[in-house]
PDB file of N, CA and C in Angstrom:
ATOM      1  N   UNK A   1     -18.468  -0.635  11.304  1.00  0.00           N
ATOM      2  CA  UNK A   1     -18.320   0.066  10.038  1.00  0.00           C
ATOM      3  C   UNK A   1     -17.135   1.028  10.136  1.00  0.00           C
ATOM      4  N   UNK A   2     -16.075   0.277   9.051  1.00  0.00           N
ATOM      5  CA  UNK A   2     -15.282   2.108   9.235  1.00  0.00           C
ATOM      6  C   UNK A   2     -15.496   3.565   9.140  1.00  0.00           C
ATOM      7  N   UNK A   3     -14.817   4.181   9.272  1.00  0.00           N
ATOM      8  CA  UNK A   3     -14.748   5.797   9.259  1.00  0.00           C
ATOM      9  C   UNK A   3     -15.072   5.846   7.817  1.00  0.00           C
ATOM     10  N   UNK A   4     -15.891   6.985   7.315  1.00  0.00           N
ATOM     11  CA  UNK A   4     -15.981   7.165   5.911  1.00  0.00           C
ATOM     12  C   UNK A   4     -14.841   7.527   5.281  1.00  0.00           C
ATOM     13  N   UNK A   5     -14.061   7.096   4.159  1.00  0.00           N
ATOM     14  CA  UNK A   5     -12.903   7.475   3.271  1.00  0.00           C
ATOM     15  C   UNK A   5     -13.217   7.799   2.422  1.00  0.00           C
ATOM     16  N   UNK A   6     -14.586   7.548   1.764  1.00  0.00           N
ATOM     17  CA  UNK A   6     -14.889   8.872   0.260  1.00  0.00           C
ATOM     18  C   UNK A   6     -16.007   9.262   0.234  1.00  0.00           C
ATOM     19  N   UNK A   7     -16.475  10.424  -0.378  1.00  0.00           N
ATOM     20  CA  UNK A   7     -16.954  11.740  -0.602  1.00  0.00           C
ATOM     21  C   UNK A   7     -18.243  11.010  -0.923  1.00  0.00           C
ATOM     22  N   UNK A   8     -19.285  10.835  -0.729  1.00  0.00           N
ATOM     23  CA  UNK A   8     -20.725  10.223  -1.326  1.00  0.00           C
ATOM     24  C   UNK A   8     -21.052  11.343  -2.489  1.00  0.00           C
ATOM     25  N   UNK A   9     -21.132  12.824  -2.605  1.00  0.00           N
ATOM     26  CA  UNK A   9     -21.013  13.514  -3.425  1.00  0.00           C
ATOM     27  C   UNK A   9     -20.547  12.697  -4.771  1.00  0.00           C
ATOM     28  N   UNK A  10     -18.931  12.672  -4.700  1.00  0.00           N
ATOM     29  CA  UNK A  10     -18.004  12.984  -5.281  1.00  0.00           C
ATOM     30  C   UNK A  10     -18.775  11.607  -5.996  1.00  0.00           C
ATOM     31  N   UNK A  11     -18.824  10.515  -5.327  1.00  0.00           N
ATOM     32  CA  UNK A  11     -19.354   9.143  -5.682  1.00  0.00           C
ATOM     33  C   UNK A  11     -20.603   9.005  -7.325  1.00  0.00           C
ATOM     34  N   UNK A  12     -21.457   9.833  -6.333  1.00  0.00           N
ATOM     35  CA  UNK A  12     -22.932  10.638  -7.472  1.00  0.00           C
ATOM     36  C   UNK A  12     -22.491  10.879  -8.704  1.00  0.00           C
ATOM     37  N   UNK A  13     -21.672  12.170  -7.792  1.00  0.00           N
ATOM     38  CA  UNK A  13     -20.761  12.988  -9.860  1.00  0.00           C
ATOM     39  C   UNK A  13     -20.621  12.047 -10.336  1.00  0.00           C
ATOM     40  N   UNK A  14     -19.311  11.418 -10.216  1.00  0.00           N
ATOM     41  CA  UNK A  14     -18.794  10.163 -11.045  1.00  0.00           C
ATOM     42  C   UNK A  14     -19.896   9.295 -11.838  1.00  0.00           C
ATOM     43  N   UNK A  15     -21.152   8.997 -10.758  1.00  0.00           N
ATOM     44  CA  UNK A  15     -21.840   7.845 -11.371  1.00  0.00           C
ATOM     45  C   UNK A  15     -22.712   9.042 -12.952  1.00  0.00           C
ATOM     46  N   UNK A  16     -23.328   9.750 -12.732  1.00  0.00           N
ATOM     47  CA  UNK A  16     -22.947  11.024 -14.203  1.00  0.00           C
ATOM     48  C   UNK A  16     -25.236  10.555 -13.242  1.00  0.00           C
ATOM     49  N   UNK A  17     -25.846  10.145 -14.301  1.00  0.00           N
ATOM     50  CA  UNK A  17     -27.122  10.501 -14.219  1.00  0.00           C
ATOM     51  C   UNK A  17     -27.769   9.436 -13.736  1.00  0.00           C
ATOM     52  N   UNK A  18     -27.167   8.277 -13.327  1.00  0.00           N
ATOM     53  CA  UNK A  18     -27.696   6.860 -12.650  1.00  0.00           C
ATOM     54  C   UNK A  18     -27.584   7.627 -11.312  1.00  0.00           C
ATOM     55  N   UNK A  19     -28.476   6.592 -10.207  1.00  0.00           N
ATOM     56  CA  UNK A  19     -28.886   6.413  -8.803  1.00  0.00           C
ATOM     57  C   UNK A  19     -28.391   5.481  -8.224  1.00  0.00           C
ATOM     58  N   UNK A  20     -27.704   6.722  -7.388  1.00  0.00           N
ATOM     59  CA  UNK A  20     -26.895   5.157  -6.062  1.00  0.00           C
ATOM     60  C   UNK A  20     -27.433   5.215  -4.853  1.00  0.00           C
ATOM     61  N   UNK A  21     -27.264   3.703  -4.766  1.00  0.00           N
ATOM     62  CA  UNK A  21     -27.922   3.671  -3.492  1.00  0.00           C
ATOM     63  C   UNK A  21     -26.948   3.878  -2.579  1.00  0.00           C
ATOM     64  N   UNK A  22     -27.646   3.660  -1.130  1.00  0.00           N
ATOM     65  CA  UNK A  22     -26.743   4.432   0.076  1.00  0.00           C
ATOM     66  C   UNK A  22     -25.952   2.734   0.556  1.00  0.00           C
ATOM     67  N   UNK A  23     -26.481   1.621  -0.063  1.00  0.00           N
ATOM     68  CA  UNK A  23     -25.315   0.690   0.487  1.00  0.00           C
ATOM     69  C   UNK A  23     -24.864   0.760  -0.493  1.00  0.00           C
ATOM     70  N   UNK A  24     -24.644   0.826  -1.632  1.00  0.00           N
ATOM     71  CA  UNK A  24     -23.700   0.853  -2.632  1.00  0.00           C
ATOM     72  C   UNK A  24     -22.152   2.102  -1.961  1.00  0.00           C
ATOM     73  N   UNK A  25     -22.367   2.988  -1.495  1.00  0.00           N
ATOM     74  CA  UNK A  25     -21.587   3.912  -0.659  1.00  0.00           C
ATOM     75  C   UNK A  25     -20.947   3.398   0.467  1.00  0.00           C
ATOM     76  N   UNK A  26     -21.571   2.748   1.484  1.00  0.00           N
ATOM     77  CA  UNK A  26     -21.298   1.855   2.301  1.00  0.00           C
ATOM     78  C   UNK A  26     -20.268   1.299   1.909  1.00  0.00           C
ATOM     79  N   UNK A  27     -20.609   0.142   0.379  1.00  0.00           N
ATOM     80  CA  UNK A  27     -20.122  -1.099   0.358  1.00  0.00           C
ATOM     81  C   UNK A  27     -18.672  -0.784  -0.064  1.00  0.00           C
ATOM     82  N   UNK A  28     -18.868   0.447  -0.800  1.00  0.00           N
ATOM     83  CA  UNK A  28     -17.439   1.033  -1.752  1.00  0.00           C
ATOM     84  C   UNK A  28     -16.589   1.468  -0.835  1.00  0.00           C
ATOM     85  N   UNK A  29     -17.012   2.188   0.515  1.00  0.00           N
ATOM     86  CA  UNK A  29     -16.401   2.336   1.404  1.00  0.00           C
ATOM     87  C   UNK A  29     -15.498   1.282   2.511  1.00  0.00           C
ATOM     88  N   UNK A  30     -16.488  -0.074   2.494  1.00  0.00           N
ATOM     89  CA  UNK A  30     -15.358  -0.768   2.959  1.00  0.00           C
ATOM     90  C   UNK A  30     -14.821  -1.468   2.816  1.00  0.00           C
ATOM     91  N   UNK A  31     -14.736  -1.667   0.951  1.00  0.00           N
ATOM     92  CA  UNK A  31     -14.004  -1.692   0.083  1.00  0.00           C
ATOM     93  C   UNK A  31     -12.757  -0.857   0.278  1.00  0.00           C
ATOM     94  N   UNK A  32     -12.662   0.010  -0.093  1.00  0.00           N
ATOM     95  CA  UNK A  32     -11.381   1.013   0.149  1.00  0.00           C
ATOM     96  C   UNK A  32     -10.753   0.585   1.545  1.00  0.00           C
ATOM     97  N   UNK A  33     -11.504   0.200   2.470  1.00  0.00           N
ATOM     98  CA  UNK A  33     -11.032   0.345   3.901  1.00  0.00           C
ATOM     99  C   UNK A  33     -10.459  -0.733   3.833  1.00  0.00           C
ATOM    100  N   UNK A  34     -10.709  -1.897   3.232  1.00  0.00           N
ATOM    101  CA  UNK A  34      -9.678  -3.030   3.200  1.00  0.00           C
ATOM    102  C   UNK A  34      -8.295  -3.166   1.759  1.00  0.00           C
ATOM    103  N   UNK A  35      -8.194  -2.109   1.147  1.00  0.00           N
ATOM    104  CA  UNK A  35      -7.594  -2.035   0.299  1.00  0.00           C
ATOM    105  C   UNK A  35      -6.778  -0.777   0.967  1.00  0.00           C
ATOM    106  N   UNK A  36      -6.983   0.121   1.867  1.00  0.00           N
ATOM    107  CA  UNK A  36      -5.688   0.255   2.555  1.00  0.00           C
ATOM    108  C   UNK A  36      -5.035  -0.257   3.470  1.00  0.00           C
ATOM    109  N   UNK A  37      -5.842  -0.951   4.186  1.00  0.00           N
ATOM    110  CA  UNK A  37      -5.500  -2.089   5.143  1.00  0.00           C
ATOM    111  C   UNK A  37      -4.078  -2.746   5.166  1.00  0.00           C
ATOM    112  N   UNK A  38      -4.417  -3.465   3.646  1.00  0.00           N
ATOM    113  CA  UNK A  38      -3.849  -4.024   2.978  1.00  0.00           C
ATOM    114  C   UNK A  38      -2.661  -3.267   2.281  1.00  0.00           C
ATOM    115  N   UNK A  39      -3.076  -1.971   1.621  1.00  0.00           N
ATOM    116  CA  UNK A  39      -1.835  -1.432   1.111  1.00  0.00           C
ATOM    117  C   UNK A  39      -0.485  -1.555   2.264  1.00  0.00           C
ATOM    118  N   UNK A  40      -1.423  -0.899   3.574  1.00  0.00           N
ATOM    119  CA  UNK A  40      -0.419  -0.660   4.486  1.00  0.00           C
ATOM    120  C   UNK A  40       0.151  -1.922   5.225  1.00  0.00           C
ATOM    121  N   UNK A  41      -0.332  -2.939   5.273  1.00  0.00           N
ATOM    122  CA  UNK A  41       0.435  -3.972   6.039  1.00  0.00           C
ATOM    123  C   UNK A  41       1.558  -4.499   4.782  1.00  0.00           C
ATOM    124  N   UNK A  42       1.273  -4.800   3.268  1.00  0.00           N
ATOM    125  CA  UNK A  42       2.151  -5.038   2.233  1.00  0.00           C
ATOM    126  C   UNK A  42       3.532  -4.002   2.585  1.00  0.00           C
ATOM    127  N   UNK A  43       3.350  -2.398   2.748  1.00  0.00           N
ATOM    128  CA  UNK A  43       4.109  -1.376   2.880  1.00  0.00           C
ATOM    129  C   UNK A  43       5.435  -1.978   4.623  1.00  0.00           C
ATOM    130  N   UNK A  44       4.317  -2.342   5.068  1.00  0.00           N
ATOM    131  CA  UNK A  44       5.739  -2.607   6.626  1.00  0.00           C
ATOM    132  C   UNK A  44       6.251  -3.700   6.134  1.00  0.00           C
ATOM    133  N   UNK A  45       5.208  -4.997   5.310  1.00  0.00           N
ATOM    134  CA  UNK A  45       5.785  -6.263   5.516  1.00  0.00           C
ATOM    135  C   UNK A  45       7.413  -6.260   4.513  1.00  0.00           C
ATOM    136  N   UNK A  46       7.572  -5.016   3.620  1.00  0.00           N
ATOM    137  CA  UNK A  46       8.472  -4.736   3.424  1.00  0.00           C
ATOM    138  C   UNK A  46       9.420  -3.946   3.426  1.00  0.00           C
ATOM    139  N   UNK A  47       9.223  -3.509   4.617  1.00  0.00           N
ATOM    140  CA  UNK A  47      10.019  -2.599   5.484  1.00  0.00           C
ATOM    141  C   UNK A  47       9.775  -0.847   5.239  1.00  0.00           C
ATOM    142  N   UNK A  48       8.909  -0.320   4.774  1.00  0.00           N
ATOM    143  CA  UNK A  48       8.732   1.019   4.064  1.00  0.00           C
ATOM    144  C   UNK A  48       8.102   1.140   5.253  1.00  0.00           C
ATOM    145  N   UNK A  49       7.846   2.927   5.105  1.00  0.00           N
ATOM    146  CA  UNK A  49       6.934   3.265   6.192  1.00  0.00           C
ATOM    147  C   UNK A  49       6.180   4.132   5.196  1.00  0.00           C
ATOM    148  N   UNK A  50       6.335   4.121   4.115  1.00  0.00           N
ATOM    149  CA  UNK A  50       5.322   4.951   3.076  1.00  0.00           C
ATOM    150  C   UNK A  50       4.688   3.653   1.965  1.00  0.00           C
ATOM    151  N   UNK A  51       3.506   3.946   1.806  1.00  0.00           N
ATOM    152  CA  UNK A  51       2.360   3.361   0.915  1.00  0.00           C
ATOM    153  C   UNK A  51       2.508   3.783  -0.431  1.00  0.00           C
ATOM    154  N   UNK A  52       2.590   2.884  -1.143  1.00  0.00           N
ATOM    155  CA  UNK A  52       3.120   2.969  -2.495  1.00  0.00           C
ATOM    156  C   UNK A  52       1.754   2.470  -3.331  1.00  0.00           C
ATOM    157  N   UNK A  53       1.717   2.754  -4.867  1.00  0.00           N
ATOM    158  CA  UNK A  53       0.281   2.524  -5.557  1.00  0.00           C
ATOM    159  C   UNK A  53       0.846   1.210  -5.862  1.00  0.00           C
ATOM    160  N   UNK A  54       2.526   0.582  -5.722  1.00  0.00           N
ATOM    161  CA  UNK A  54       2.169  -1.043  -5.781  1.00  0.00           C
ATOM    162  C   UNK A  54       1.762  -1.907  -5.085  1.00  0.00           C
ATOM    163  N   UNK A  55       1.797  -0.947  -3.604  1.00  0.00           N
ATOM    164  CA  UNK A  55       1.236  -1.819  -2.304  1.00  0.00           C
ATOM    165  C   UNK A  55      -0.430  -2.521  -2.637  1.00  0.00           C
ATOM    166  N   UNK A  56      -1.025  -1.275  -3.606  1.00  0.00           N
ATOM    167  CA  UNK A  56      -2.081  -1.944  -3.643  1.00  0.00           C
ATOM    168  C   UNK A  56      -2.884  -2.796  -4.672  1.00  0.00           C
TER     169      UNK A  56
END
């Protein structure tokens, strides 16, 4: 499992008065973890060393 990248809090707020579950947090998490993955290998495969919001 990756390192956590977002806020489970922050997750809650957002969802407003619905219930999340704790794999739903999980799942969003490594979600993100392969969507920077990805940002960042798109970012070298074209020579940048900075991550751009088209990388992803």
């Amino acid at each position: 499992m990756p390192e956590m990248l977002i806020i489970k809090a922050k997750i809650k707020e957002a969802c407003g008065d619905m219930s999340v579950a704790g794999d739903f947090v999980t799942a969003l998490n490594e979600r993100v973890d392969e969507l920077v993955k990805k940002a960042l290998w798109r970012a070298k495969e074209n020579g940048r060393r900075t991550v751009m919001g088209k990388d992803v």
